[in-house]
C-alpha atoms as a PDB file:
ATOM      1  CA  UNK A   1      25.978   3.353  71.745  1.00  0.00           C
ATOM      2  CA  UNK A   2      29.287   2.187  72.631  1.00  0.00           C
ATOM      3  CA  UNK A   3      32.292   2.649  70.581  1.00  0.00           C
ATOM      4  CA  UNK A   4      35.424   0.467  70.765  1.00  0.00           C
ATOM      5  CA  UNK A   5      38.510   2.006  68.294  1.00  0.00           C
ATOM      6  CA  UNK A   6      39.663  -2.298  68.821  1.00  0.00           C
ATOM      7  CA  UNK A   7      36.194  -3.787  67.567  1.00  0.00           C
ATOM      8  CA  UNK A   8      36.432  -1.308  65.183  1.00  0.00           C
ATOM      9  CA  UNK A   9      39.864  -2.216  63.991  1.00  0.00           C
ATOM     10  CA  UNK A  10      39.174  -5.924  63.941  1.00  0.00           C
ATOM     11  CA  UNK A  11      35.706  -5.750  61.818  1.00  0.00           C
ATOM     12  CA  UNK A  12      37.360  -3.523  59.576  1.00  0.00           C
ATOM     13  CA  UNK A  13      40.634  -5.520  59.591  1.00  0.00           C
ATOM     14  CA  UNK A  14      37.984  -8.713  58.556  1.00  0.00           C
ATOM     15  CA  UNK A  15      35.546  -6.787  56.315  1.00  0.00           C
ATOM     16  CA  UNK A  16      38.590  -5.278  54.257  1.00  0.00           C
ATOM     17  CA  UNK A  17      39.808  -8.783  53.370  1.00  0.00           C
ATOM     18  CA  UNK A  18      36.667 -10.661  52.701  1.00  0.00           C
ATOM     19  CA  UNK A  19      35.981  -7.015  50.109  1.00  0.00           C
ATOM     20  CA  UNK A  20      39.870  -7.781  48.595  1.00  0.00           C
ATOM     21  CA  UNK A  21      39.286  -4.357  46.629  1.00  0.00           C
ATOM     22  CA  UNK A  22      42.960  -4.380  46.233  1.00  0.00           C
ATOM     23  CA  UNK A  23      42.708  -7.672  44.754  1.00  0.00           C
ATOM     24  CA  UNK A  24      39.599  -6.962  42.709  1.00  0.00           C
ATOM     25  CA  UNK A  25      41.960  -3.514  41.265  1.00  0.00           C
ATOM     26  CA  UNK A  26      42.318  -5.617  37.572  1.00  0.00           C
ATOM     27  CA  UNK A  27      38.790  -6.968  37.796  1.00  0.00           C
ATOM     28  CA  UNK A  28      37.732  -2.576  37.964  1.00  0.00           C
ATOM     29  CA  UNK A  29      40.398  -1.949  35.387  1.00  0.00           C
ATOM     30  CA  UNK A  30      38.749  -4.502  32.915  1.00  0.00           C
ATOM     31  CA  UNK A  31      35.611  -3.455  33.591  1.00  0.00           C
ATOM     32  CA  UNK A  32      36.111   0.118  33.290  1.00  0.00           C
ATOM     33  CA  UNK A  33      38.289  -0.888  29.674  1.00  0.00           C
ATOM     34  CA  UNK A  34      34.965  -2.862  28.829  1.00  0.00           C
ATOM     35  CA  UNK A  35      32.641   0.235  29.726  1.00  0.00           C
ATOM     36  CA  UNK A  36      34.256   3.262  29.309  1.00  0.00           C
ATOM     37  CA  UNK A  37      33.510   4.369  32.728  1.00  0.00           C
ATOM     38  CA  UNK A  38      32.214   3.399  36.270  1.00  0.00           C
ATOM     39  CA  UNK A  39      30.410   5.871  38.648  1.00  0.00           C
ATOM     40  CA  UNK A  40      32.604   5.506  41.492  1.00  0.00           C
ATOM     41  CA  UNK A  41      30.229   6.926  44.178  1.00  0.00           C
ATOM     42  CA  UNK A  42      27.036   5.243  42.730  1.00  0.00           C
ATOM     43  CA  UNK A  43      29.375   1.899  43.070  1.00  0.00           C
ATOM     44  CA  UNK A  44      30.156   2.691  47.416  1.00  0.00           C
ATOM     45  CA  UNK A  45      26.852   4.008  47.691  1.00  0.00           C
ATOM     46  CA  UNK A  46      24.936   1.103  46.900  1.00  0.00           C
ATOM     47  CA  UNK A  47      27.435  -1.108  48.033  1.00  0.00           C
ATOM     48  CA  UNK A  48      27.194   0.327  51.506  1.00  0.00           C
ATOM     49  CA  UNK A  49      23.646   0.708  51.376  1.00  0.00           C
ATOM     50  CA  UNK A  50      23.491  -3.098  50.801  1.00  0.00           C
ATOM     51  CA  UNK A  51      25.778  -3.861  53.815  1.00  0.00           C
ATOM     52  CA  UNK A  52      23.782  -1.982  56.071  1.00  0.00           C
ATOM     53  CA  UNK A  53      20.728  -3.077  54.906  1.00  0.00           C
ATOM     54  CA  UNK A  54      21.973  -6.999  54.960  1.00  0.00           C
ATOM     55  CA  UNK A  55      23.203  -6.324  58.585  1.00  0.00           C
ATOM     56  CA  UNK A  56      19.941  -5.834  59.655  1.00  0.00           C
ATOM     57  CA  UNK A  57      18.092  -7.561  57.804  1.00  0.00           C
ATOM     58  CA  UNK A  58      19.687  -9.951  56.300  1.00  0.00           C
ATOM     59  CA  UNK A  59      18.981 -13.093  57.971  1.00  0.00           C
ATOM     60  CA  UNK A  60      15.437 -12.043  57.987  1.00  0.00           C
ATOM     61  CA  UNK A  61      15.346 -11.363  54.738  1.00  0.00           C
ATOM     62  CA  UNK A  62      16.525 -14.733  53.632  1.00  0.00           C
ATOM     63  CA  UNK A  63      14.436 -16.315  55.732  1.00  0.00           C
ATOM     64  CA  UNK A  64      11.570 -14.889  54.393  1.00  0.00           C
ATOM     65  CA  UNK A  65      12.511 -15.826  50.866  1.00  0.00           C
ATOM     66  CA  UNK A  66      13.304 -19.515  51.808  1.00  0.00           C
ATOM     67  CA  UNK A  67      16.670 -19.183  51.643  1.00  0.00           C
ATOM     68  CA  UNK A  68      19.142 -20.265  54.175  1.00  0.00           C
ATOM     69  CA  UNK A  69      22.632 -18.680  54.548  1.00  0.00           C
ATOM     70  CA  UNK A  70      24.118 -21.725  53.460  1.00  0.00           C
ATOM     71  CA  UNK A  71      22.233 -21.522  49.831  1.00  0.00           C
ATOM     72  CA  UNK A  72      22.896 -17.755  49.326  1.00  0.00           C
ATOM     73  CA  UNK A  73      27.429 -18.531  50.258  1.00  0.00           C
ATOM     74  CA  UNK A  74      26.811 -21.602  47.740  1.00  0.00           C
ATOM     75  CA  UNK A  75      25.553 -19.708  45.109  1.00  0.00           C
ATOM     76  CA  UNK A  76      28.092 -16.496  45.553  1.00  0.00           C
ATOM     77  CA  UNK A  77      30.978 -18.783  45.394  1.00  0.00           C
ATOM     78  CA  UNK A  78      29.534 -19.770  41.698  1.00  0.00           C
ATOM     79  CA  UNK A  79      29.640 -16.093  40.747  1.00  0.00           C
ATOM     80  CA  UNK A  80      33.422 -15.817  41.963  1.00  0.00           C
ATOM     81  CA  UNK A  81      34.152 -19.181  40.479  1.00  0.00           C
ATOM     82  CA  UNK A  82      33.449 -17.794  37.148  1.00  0.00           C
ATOM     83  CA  UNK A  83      34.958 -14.489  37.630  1.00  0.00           C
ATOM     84  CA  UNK A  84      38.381 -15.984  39.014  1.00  0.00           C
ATOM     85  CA  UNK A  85      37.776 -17.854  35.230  1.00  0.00           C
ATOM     86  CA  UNK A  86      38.048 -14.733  33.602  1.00  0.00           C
ATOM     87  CA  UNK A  87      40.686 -13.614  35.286  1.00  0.00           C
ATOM     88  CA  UNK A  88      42.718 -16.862  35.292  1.00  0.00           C
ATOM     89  CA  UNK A  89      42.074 -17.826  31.807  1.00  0.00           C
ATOM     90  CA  UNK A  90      41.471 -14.520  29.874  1.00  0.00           C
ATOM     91  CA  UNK A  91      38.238 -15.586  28.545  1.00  0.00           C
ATOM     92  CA  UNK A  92      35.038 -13.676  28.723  1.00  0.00           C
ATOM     93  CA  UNK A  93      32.114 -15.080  30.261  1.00  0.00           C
ATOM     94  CA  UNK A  94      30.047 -11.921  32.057  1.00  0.00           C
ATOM     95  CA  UNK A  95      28.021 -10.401  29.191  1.00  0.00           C
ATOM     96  CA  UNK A  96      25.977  -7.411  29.334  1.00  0.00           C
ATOM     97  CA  UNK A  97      26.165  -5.563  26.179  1.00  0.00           C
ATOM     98  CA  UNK A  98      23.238  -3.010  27.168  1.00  0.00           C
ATOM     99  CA  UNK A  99      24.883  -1.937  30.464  1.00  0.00           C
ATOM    100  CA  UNK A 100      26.184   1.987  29.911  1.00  0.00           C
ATOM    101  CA  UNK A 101      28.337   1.406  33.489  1.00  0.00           C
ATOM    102  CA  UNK A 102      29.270  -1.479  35.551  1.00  0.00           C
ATOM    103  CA  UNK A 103      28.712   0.400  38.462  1.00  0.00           C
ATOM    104  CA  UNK A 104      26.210  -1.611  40.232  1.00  0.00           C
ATOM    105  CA  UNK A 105      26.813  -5.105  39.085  1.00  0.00           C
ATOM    106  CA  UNK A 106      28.974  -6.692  39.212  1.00  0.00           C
ATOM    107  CA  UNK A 107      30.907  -3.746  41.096  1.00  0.00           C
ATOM    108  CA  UNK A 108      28.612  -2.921  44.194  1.00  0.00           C
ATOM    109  CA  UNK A 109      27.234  -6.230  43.967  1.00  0.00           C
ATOM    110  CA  UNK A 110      29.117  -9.142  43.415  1.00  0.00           C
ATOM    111  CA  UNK A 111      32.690  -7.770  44.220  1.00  0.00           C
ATOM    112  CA  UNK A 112      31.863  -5.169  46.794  1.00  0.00           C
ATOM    113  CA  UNK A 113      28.696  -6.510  48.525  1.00  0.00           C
ATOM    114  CA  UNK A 114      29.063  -9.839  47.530  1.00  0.00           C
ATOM    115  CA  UNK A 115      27.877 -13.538  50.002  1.00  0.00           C
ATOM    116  CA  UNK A 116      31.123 -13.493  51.020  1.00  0.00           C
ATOM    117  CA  UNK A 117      30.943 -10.135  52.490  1.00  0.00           C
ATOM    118  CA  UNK A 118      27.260 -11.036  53.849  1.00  0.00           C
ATOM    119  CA  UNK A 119      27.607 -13.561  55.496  1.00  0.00           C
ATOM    120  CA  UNK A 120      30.633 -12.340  57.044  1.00  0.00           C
ATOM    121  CA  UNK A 121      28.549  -9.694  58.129  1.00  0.00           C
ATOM    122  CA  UNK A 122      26.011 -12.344  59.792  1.00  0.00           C
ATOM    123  CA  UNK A 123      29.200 -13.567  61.669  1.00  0.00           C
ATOM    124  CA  UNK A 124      30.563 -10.331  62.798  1.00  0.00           C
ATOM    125  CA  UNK A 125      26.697  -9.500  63.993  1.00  0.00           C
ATOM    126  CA  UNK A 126      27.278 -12.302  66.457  1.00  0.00           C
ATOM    127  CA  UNK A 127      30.173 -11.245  67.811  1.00  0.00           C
ATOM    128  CA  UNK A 128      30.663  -7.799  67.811  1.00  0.00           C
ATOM    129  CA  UNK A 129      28.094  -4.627  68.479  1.00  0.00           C
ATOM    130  CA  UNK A 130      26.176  -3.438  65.307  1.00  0.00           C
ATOM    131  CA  UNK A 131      27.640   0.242  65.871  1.00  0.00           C
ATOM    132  CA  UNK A 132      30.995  -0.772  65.640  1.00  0.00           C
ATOM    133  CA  UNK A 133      30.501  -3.060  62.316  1.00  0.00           C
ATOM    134  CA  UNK A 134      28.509   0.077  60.921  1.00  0.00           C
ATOM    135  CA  UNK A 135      31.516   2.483  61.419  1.00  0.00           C
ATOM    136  CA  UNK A 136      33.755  -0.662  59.929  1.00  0.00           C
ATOM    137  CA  UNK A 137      31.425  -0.880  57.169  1.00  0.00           C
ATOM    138  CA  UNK A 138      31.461   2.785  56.230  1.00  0.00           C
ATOM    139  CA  UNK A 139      35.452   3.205  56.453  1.00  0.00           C
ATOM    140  CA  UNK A 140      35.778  -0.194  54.053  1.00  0.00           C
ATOM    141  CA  UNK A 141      33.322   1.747  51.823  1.00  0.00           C
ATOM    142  CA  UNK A 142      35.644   4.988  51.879  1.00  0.00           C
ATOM    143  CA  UNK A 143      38.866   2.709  51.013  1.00  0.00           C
ATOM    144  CA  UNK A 144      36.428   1.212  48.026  1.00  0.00           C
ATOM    145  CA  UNK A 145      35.447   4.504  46.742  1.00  0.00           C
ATOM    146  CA  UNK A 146      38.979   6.024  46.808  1.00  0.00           C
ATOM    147  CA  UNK A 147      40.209   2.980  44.948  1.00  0.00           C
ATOM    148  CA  UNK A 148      37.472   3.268  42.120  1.00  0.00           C
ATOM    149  CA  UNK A 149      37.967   6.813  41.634  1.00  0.00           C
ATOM    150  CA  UNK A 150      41.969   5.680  41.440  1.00  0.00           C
ATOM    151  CA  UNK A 151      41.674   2.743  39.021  1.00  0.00           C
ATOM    152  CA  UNK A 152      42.764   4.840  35.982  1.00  0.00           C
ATOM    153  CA  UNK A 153      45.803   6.014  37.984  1.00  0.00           C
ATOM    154  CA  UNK A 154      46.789   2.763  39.142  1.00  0.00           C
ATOM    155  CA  UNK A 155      46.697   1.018  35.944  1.00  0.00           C
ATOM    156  CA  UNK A 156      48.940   3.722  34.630  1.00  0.00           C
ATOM    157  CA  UNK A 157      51.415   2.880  37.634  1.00  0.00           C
ATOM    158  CA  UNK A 158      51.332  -0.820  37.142  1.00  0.00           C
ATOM    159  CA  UNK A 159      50.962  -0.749  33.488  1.00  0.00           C
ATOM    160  CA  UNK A 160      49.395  -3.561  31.696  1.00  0.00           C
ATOM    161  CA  UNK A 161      52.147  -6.056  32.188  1.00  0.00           C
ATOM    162  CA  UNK A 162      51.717  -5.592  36.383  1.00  0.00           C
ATOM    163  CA  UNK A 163      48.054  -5.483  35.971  1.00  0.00           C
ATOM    164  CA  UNK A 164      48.150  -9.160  33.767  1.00  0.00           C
ATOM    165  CA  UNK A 165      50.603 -10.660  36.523  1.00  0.00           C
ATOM    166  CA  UNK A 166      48.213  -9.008  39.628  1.00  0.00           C
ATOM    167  CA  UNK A 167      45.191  -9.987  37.254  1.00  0.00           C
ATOM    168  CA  UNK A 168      45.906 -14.154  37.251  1.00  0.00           C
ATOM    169  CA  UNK A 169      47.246 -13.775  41.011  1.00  0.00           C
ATOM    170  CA  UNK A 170      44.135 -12.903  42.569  1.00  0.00           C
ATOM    171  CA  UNK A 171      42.605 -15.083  39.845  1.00  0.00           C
ATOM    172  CA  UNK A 172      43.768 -17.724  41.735  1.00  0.00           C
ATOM    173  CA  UNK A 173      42.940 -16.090  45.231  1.00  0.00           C
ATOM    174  CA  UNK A 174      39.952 -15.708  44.270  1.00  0.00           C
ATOM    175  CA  UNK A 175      39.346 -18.860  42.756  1.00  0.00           C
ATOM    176  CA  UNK A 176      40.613 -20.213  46.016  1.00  0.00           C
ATOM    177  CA  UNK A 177      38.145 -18.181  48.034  1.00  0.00           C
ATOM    178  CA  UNK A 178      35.136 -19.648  45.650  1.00  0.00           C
ATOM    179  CA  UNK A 179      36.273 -23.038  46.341  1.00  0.00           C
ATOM    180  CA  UNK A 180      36.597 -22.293  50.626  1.00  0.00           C
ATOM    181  CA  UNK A 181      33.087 -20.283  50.499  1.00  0.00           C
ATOM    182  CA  UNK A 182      31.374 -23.512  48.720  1.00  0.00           C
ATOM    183  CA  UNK A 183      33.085 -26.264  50.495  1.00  0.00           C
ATOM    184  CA  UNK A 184      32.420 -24.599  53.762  1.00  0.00           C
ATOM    185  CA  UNK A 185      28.863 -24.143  52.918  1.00  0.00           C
ATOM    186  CA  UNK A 186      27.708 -27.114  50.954  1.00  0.00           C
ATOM    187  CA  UNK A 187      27.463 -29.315  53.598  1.00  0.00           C
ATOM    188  CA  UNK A 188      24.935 -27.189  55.479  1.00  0.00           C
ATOM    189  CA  UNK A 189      22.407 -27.618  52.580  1.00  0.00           C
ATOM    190  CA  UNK A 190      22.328 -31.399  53.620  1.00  0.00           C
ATOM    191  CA  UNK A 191      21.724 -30.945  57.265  1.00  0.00           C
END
């Protein structure tokens, strides 16, 4: 094993903005008003578990499922194309009435652990050493789980004006990241 504090820095650097939990702070909030409550460390857990698990086996695994990278970045940029909807437009199109928490989706996976963040992973794999991305991984999972446990506290500092304005703003980032992730990766599915 060979640790490098600059690897390090750079997959986390990467990993941190492809997760956006800042951004995804009124996407929690509205989920958590929706809810009534989301288990913070069931929500890092699983979405590090994932992670880990996709960084080794990822590729593998879609492979043996028949599904190319390509496919799996195609359809996750449907899944933030509708949530940057919600956001943008105020409307509600996620639906899960019989969910008691929104802990594991869409929390730990979309928003967390979502083909973004995957197949980012399968890019960092080929450039950097798996130790480095794991410790990467697991101090972008500590960042996630302090700002879940936060949300209620940072919805009282921004208050529900701040939280509408940051709510459309990464609307639109995030729209604009569903629109990169499928334009990058359509044309791969007709190769």
């Amino acid at each position: 094993m060979e640790f490098d504090l600059k690897e390090i820095a750079t997959v986390g650097m990467v990993l941190f903005a492809v997760i956006d939990i800042v951004g995804t702070i009124p996407i929690i909030v509205n989920l958590r008003n929706k809810h009534g409550h989301i288990e913070s460390e069931k929500a890092s857990i699983v979405a590090g578990v994932i992670m880990i698990v996709f960084l080794f086996a990822g590729e593998s695994l879609l492979k043996l499922i028949g599904i190319d990278v390509n496919s799996f970045a195609v359809a996750g940029s449907f899944v933030l194309f509708f949530l940057a909807l919600e956001m943008i437009l105020g409307i509600r199109i996620y639906r899960d009435e019989e969910a008691s928490s929104a802990s594991i989706v869409p929390i730990a996976f979309p928003l967390i652990a979502g083909a973004g963040t995957m197949t980012t992973l399968l890019s960092l794999k080929a450039q950097f050493s798996t130790e480095n991305i794991l410790v990467a991984i697991l101090f972008n999972i500590l960042i996630v789980y302090i700002v879940l446990k936060s949300s209620a506290k940072i919805e009282k500092m921004l208050g529900k004006n701040g939280l509408g304005v940051i709510r459309k703003t990464f609307g639109i980032v995030l729209l604009a990241i569903a629109v990169k992730l499928f334009a990058s990766n359509v044309k791969g599915l007709f190769m």
